[in-house]
N, C-alpha and C. Protein backbone atom coordinates (compact mmCIF):
# COMPACT_ATOMS: atom_id res chain seq x y z
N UNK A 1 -75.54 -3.10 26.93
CA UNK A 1 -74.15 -2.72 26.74
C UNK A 1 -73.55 -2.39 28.10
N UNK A 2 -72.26 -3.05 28.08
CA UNK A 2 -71.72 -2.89 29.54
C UNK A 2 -71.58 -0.81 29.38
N UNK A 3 -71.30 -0.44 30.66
CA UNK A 3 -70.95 0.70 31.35
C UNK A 3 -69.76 1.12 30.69
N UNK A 4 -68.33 0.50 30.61
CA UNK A 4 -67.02 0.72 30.42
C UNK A 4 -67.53 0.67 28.76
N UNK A 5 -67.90 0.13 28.09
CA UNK A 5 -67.88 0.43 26.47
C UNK A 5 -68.52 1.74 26.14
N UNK A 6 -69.39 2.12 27.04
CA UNK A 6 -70.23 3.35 26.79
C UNK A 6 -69.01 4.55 26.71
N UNK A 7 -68.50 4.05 27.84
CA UNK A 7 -67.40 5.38 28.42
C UNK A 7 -66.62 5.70 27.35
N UNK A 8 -66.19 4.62 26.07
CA UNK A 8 -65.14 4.22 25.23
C UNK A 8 -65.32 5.19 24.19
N UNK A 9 -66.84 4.95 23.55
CA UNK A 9 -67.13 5.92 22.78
C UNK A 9 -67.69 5.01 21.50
N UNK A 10 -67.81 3.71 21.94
CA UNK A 10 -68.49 2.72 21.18
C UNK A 10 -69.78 2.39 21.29
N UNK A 11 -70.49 2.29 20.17
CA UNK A 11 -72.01 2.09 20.40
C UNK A 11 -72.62 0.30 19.94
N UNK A 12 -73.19 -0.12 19.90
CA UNK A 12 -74.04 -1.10 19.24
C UNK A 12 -73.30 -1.77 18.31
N UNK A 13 -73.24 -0.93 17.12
CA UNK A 13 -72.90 -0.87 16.08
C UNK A 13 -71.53 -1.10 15.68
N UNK A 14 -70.88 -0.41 16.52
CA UNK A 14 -69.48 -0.33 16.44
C UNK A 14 -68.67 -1.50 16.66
N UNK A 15 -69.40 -1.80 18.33
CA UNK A 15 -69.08 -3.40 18.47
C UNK A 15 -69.55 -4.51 17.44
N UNK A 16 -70.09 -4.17 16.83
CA UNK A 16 -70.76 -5.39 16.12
C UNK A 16 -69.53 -5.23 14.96
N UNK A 17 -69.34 -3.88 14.24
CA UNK A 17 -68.27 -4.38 13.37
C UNK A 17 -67.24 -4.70 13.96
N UNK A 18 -66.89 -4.58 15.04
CA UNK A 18 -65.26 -4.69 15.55
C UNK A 18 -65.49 -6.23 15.91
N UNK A 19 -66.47 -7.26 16.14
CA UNK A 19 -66.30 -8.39 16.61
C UNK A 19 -66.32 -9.31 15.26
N UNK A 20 -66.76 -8.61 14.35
CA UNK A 20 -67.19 -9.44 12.75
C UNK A 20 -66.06 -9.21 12.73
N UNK A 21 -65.10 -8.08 12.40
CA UNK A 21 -63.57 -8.11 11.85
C UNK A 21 -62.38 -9.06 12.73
N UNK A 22 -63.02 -8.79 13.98
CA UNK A 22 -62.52 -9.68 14.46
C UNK A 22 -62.30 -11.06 13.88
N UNK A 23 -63.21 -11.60 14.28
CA UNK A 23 -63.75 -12.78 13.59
C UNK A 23 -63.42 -13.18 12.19
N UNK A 24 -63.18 -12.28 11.62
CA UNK A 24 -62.88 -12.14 9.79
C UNK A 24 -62.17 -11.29 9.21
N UNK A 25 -60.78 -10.61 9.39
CA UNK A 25 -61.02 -9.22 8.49
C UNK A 25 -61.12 -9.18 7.27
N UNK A 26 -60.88 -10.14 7.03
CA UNK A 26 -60.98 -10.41 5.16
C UNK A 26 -62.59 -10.18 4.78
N UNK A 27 -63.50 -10.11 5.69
CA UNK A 27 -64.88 -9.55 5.41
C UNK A 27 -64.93 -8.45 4.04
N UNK A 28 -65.64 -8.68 3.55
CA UNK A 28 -65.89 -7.21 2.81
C UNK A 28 -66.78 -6.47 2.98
N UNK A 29 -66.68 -5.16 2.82
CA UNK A 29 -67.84 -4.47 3.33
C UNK A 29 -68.96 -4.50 3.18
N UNK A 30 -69.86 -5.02 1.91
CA UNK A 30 -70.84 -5.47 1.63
C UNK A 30 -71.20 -6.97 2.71
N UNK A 31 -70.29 -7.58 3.11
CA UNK A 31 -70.89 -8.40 3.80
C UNK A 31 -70.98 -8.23 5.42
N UNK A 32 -70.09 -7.29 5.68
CA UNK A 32 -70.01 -6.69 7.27
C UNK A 32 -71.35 -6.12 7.09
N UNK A 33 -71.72 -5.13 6.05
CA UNK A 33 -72.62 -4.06 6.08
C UNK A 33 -74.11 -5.12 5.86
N UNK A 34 -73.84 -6.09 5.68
CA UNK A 34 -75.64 -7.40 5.62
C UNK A 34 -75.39 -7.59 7.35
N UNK A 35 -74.15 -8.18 7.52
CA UNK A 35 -73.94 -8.28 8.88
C UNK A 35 -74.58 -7.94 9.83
N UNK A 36 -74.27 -6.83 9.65
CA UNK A 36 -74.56 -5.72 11.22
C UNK A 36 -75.93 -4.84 10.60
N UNK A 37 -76.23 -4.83 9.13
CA UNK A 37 -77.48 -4.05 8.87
C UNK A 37 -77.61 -3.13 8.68
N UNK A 38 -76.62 -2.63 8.11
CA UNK A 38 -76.13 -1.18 7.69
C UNK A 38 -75.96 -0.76 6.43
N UNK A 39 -76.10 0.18 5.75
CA UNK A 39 -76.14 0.67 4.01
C UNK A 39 -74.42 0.21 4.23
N UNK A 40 -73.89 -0.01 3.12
CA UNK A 40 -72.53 -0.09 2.70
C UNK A 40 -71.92 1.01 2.86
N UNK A 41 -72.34 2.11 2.30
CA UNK A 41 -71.25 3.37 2.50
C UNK A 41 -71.24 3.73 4.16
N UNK A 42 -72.50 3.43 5.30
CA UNK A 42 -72.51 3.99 6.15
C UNK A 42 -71.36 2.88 7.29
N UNK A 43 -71.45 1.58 6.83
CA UNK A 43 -70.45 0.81 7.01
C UNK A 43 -68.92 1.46 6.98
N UNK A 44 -68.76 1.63 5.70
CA UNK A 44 -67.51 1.65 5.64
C UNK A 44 -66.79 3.25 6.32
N UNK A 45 -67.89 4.08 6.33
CA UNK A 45 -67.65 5.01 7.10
C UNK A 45 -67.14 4.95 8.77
N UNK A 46 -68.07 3.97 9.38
CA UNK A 46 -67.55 3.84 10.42
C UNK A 46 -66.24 3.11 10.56
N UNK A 47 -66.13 1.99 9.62
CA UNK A 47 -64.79 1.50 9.88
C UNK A 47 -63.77 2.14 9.55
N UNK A 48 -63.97 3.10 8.44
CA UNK A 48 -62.75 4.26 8.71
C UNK A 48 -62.90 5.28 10.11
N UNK A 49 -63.42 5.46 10.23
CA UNK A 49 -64.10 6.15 11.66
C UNK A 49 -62.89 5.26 12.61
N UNK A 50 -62.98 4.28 13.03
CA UNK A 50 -62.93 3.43 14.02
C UNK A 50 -60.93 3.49 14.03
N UNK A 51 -61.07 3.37 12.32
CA UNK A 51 -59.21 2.93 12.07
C UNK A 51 -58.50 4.22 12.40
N UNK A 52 -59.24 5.48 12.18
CA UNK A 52 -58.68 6.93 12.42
C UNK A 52 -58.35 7.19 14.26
N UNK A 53 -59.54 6.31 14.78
CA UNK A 53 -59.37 6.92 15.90
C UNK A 53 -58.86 5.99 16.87
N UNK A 54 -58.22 5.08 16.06
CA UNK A 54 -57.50 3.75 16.89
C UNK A 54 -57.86 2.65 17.67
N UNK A 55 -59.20 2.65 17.32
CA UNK A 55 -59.65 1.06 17.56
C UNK A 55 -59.22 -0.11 17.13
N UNK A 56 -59.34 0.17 15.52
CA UNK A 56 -58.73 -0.46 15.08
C UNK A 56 -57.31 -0.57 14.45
N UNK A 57 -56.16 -0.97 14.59
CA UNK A 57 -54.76 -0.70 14.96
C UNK A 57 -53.76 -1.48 13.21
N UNK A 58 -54.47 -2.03 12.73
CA UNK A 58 -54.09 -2.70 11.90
C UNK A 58 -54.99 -4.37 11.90
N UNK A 59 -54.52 -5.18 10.09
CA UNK A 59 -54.86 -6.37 9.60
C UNK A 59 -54.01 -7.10 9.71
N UNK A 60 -54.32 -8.22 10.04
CA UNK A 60 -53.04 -9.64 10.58
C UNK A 60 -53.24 -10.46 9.49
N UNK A 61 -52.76 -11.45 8.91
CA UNK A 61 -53.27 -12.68 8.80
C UNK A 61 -52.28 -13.36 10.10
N UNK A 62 -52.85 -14.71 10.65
CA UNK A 62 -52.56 -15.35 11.51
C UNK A 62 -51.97 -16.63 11.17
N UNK A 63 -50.79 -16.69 11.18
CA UNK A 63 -50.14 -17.70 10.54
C UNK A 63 -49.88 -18.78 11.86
N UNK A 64 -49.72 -20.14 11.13
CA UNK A 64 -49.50 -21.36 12.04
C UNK A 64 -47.99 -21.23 12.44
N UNK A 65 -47.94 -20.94 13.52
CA UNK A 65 -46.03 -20.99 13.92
C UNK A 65 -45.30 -22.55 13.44
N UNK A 66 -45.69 -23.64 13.50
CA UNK A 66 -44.96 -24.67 13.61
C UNK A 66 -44.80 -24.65 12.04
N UNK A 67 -45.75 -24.85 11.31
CA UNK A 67 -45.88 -25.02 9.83
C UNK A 67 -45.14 -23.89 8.91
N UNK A 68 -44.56 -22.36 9.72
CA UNK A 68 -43.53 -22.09 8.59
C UNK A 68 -42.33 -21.96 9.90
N UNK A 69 -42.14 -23.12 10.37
CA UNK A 69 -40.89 -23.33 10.94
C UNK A 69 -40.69 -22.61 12.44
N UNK A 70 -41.28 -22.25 13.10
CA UNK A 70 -41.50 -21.76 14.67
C UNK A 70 -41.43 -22.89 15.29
N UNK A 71 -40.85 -24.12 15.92
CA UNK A 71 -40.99 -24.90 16.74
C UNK A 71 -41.39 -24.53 18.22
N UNK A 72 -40.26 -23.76 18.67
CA UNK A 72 -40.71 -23.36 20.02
C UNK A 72 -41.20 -21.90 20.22
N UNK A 73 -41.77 -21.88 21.40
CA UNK A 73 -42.68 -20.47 22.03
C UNK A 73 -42.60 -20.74 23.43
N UNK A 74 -41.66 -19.78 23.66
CA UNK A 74 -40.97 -19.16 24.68
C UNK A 74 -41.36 -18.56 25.74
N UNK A 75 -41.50 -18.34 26.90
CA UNK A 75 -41.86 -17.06 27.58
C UNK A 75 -40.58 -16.97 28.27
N UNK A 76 -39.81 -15.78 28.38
CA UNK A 76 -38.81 -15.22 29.23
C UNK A 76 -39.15 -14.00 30.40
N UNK A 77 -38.75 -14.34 30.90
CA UNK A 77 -39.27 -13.18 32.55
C UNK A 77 -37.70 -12.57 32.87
N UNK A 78 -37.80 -11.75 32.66
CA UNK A 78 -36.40 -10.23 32.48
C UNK A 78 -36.71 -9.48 33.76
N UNK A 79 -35.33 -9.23 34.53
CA UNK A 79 -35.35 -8.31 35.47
C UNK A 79 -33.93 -7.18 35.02
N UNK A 80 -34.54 -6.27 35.30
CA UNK A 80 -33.44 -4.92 34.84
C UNK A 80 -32.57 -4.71 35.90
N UNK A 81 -30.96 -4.64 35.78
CA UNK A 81 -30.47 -4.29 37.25
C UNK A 81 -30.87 -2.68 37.62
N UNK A 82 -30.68 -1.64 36.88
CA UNK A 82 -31.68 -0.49 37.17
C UNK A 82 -32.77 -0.11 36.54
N UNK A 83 -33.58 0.70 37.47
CA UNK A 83 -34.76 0.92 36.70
C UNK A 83 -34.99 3.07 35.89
N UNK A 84 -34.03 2.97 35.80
CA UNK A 84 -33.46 4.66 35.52
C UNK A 84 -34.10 4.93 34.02
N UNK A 85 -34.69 5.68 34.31
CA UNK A 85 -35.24 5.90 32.52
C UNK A 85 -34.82 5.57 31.67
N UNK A 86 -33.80 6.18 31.10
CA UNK A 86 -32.33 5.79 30.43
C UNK A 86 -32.26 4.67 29.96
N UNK A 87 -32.53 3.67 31.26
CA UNK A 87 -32.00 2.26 31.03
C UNK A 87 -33.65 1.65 30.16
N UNK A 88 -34.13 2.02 31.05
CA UNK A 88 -35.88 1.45 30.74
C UNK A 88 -35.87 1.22 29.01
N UNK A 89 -35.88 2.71 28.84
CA UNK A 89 -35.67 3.26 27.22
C UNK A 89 -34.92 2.59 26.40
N UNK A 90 -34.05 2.42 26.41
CA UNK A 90 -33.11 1.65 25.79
C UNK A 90 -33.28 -0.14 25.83
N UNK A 91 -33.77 -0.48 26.94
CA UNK A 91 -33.82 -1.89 26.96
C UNK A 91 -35.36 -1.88 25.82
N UNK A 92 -36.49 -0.90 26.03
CA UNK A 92 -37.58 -1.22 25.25
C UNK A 92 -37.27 -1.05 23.92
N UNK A 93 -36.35 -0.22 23.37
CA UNK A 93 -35.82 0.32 22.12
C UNK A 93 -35.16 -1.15 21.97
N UNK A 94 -34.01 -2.01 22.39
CA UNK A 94 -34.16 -3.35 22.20
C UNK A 94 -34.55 -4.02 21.88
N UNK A 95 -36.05 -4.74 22.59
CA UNK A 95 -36.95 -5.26 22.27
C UNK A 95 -37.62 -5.24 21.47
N UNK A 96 -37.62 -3.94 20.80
CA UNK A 96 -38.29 -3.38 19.46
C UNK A 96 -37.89 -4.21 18.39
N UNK A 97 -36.66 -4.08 18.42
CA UNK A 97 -36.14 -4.49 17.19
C UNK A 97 -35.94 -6.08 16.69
N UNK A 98 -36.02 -6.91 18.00
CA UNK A 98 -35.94 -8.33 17.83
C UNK A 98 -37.16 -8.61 17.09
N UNK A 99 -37.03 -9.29 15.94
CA UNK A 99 -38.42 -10.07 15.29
C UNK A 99 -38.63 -10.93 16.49
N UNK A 100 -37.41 -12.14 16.51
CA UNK A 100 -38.31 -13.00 17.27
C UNK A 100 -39.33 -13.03 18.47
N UNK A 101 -39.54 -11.97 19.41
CA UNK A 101 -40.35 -11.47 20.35
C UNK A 101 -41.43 -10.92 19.94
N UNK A 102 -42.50 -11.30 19.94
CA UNK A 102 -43.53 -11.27 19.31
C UNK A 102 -44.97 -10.37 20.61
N UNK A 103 -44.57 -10.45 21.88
CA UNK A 103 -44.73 -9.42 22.61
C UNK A 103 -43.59 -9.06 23.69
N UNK A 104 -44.26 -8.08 24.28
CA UNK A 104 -43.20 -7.39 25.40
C UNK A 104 -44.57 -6.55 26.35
N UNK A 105 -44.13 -7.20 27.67
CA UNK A 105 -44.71 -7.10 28.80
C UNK A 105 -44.30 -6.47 30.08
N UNK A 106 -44.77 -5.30 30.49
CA UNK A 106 -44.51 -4.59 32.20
C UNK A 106 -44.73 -4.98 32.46
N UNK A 107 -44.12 -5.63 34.07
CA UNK A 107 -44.98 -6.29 34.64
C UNK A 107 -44.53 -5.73 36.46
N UNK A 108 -45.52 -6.09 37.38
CA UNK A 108 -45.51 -5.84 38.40
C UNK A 108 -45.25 -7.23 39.13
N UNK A 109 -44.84 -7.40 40.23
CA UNK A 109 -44.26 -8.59 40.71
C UNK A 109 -42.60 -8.78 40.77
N UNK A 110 -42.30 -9.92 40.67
CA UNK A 110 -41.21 -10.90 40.95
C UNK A 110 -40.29 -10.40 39.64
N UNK A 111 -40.86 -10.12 38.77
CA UNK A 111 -39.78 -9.87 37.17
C UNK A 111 -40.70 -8.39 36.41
N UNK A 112 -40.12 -7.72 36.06
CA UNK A 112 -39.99 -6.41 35.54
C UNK A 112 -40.53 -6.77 34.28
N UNK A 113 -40.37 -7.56 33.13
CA UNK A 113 -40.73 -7.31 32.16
C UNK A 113 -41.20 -9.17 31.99
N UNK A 114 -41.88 -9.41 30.98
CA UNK A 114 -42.32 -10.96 29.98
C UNK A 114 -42.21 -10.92 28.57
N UNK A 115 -41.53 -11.62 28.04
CA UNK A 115 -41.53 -11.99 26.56
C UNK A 115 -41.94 -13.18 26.10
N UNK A 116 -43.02 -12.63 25.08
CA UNK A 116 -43.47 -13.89 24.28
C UNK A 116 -42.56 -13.78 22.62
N UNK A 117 -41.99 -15.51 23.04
CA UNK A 117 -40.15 -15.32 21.87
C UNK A 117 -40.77 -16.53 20.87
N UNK A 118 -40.58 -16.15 19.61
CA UNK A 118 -41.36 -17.56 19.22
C UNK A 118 -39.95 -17.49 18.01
N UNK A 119 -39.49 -19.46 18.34
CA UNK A 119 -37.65 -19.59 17.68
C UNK A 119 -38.18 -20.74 17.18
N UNK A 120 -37.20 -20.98 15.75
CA UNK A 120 -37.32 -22.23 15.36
C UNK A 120 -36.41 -23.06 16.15
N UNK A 121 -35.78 -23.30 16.78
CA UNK A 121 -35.44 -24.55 17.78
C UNK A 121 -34.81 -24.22 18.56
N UNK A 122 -34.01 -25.58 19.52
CA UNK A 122 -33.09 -25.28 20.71
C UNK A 122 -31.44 -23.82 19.76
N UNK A 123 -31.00 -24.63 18.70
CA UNK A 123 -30.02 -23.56 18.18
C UNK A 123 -30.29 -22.35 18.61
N UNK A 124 -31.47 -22.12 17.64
CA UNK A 124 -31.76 -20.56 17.58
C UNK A 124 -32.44 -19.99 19.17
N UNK A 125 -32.67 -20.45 20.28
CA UNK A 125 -32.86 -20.38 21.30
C UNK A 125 -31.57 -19.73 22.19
N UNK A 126 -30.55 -21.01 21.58
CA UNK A 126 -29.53 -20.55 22.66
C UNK A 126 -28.94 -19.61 21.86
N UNK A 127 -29.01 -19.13 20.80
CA UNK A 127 -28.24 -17.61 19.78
C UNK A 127 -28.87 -16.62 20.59
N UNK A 128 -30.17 -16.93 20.44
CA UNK A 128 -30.81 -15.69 21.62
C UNK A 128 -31.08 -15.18 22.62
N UNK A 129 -30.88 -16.12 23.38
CA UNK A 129 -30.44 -15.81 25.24
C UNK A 129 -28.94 -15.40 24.78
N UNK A 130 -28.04 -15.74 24.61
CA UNK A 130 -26.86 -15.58 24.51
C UNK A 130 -25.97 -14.35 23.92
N UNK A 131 -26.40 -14.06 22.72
CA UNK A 131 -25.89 -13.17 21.90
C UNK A 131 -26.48 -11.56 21.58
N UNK A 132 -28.05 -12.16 21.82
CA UNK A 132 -29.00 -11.06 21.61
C UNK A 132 -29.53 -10.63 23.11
N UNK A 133 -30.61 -11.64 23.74
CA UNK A 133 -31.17 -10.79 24.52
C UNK A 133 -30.32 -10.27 26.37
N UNK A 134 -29.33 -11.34 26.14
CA UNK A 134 -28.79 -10.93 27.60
C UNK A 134 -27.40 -9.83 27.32
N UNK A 135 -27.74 -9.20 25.73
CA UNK A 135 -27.08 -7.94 25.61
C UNK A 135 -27.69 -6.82 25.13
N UNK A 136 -29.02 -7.41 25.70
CA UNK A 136 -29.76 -5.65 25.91
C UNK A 136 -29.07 -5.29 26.57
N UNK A 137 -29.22 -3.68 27.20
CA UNK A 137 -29.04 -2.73 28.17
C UNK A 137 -30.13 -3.13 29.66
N UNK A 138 -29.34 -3.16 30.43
CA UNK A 138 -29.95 -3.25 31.78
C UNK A 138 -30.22 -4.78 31.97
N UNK A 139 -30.00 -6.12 31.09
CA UNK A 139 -30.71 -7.01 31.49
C UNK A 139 -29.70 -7.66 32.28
N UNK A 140 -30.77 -7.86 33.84
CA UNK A 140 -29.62 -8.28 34.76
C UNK A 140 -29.84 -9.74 35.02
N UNK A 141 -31.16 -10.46 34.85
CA UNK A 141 -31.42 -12.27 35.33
C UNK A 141 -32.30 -12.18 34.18
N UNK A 142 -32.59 -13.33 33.81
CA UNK A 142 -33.90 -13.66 32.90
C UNK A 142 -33.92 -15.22 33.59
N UNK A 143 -35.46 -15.52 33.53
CA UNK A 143 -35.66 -16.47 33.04
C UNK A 143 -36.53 -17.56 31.97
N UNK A 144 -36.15 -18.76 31.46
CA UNK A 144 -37.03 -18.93 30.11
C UNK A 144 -37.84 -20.20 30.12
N UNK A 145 -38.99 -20.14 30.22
CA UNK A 145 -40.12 -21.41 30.08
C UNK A 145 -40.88 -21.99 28.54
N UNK A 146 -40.46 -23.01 28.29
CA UNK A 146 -40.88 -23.32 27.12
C UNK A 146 -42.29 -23.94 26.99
N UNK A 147 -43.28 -23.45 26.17
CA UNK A 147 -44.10 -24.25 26.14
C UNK A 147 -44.68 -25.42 25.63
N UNK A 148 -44.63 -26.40 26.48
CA UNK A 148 -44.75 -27.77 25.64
C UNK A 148 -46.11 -27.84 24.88
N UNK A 149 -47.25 -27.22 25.08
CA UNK A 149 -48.50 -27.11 24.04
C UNK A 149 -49.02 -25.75 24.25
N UNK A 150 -50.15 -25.58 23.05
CA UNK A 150 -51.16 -24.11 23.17
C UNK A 150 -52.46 -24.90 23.70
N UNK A 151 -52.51 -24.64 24.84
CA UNK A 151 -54.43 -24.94 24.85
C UNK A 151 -55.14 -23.81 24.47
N UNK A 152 -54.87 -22.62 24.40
CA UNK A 152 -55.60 -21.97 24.01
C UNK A 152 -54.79 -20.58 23.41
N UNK A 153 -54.92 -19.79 22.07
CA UNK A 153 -54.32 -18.53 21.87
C UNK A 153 -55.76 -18.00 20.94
N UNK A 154 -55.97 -16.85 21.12
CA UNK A 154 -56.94 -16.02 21.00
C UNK A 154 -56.58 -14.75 20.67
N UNK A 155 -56.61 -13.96 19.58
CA UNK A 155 -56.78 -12.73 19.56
C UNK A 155 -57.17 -11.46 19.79
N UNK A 156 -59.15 -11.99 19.84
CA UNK A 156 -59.99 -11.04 19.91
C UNK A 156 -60.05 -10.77 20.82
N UNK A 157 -60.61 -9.53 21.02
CA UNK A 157 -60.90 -9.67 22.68
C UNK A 157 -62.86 -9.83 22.61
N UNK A 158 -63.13 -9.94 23.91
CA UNK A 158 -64.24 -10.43 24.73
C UNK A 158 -65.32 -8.73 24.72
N UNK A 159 -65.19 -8.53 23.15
CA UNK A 159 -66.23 -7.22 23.62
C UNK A 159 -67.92 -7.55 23.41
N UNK A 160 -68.76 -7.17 24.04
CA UNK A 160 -70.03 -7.16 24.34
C UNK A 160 -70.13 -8.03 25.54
N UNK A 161 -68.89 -8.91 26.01
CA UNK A 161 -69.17 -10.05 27.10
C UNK A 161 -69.55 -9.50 28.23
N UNK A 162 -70.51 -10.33 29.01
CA UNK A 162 -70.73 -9.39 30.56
C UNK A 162 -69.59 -9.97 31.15
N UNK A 163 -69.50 -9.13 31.97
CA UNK A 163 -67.67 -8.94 32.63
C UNK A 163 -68.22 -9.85 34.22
């Protein structure tokens, strides 16, 4: 076990259910608990364990963007004309509320913030540069890159991997 998982407060075990749910959450506990080799109740103990103390954050299902109508996926790079609390706050309180932005990114460098925008087409693209996001608070330039394919999107993360 790497060093940094120790520090976390995760053991063996823990990782092992967090990479099966990963992998599955629709698992049931009887089959996590053959899984990883654990009595069922002592299973499900830890995974409440885990959900209490915020490992685990919530259940997704992972839906195909194109197939219920998502054509494009967006990335926009946002620069704030100030960076005053106030403004910060309010532009993230923004972002909150748009469905279509599916993350929101600090960033250090050339642009202040990244959005991952996922729109069903050019229309609804230009409604949203236009109407919505260049009337947040503070947004002073953006700019927007479309992606012509996914080679790769991934959820899980890389726990037990040697780093």
């Amino acid at each position: 076990m790497l060093q940094h998982e120790q520090s976390h407060g995760l053991d063996a075990l823990d990782l092992a259910i967090l990479r099966t749910l990963q992998a599955n959450a629709r698992v049931s506990n009887l089959e996590l608990a053959r899984a990883i080799q654990l009595s069922p109740p002592a299973t499900h103990a830890r995974v409440r364990r885990l959900e209490q103390q915020g490992y685990i954050r919530g259940y997704v299902a992972l839906l195909d963007r194109e197939k219920v109508g998502f054509e494009l996926l967006c990335f926009v790079q946002i620069n704030l004309q100030r960076h005053r609390r106030e403004t910060v706050a309010q532009f993230r309180q923004a972002v909150q509320a748009m469905p279509e932005v599916l993350e929101c990114h600090h960033l250090t460098g050339g642009f202040d913030y990244l959005l991952k925008v996922a729109l069903r087409n050019r229309q609804h693209l230009e409604h949203f540069l236009l109407n919505v996001l260049t009337q947040a608070p503070g947004v002073d330039r953006l700019q927007t890159s479309l992606a012509l394919s996914d080679v790769k999107q991934a959820a899980a993360l890389p726990l037990g991997e040697e780093a």
